[in-house]
Protein backbone atom coordinates (compact mmCIF):
# COMPACT_ATOMS: atom_id res chain seq x y z
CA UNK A 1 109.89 123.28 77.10
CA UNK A 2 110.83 119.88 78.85
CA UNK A 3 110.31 116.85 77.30
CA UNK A 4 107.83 115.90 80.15
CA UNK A 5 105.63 118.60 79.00
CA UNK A 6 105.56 117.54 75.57
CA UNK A 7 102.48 115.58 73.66
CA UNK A 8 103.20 111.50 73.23
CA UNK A 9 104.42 111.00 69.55
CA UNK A 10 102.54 108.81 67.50
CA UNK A 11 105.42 106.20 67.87
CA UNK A 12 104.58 106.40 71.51
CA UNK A 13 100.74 106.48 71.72
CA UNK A 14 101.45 103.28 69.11
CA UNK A 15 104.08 101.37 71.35
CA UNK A 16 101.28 102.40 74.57
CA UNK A 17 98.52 100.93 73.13
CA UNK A 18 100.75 97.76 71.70
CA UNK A 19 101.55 97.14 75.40
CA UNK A 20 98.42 97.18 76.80
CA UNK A 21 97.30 94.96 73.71
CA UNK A 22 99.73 92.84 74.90
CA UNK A 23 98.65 92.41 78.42
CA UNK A 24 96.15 89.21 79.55
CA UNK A 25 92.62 90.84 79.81
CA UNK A 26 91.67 91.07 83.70
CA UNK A 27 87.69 91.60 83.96
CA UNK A 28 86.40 94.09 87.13
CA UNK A 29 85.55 90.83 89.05
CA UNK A 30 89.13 89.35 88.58
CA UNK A 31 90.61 93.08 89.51
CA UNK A 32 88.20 93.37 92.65
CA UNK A 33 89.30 90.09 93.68
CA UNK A 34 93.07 90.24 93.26
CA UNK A 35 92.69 93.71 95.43
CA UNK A 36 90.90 91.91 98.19
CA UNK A 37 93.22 88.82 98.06
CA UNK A 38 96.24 91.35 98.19
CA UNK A 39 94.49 93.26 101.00
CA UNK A 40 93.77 90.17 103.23
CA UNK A 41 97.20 88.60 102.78
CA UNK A 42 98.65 91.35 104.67
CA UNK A 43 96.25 91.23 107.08
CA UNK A 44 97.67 90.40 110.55
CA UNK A 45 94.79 90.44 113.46
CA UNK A 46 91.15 91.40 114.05
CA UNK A 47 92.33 94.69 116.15
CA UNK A 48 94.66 95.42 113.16
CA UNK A 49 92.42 95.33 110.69
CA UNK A 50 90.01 97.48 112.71
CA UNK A 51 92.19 99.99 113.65
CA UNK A 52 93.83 100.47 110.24
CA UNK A 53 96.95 98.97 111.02
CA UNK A 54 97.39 100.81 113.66
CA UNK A 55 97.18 98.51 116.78
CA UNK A 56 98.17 94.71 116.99
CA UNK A 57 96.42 92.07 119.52
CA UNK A 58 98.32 91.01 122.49
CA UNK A 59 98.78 87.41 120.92
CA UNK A 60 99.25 88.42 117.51
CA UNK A 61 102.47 87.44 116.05
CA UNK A 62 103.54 90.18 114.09
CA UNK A 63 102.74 92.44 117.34
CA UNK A 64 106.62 93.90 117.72
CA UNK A 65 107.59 93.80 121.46
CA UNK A 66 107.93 96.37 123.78
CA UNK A 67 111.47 97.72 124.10
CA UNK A 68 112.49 98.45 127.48
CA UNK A 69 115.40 100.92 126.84
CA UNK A 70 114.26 103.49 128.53
């Protein structure tokens, strides 16, 4: 058997839960609102964001130019 397939140890399940002990507390709110934040600062334009990423407006800056090798 692999060790990947193997239960944690109790040395492990203790170091695991020390970590996340460890860690600053983040209530739902604060999670929600770091997603959001996250998901809006890679937000480019309106047609972006409604096409899923997809699609960029003619003026938007990020918009990657046409090549014209043909």
């Amino acid at each position: 058997m692999n060790d990947h397939t193997q239960p944690p140890t109790a040395t492990a399940r203790r170091s695991a839960r020390a970590e996340l002990a460890a860690r600053p507390a983040i209530g739902n709110n604060e999670t929600a609102e770091a997603v959001v934040n996250v998901a809006l600062a890679g937000a480019c334009c309106e047609t972006w964001w409604t096409s899923a990423g997809t699609t960029h407006d003619e003026a938007c800056q990020r918009r990657a130019p046409k090549s014209s090798a043909a």
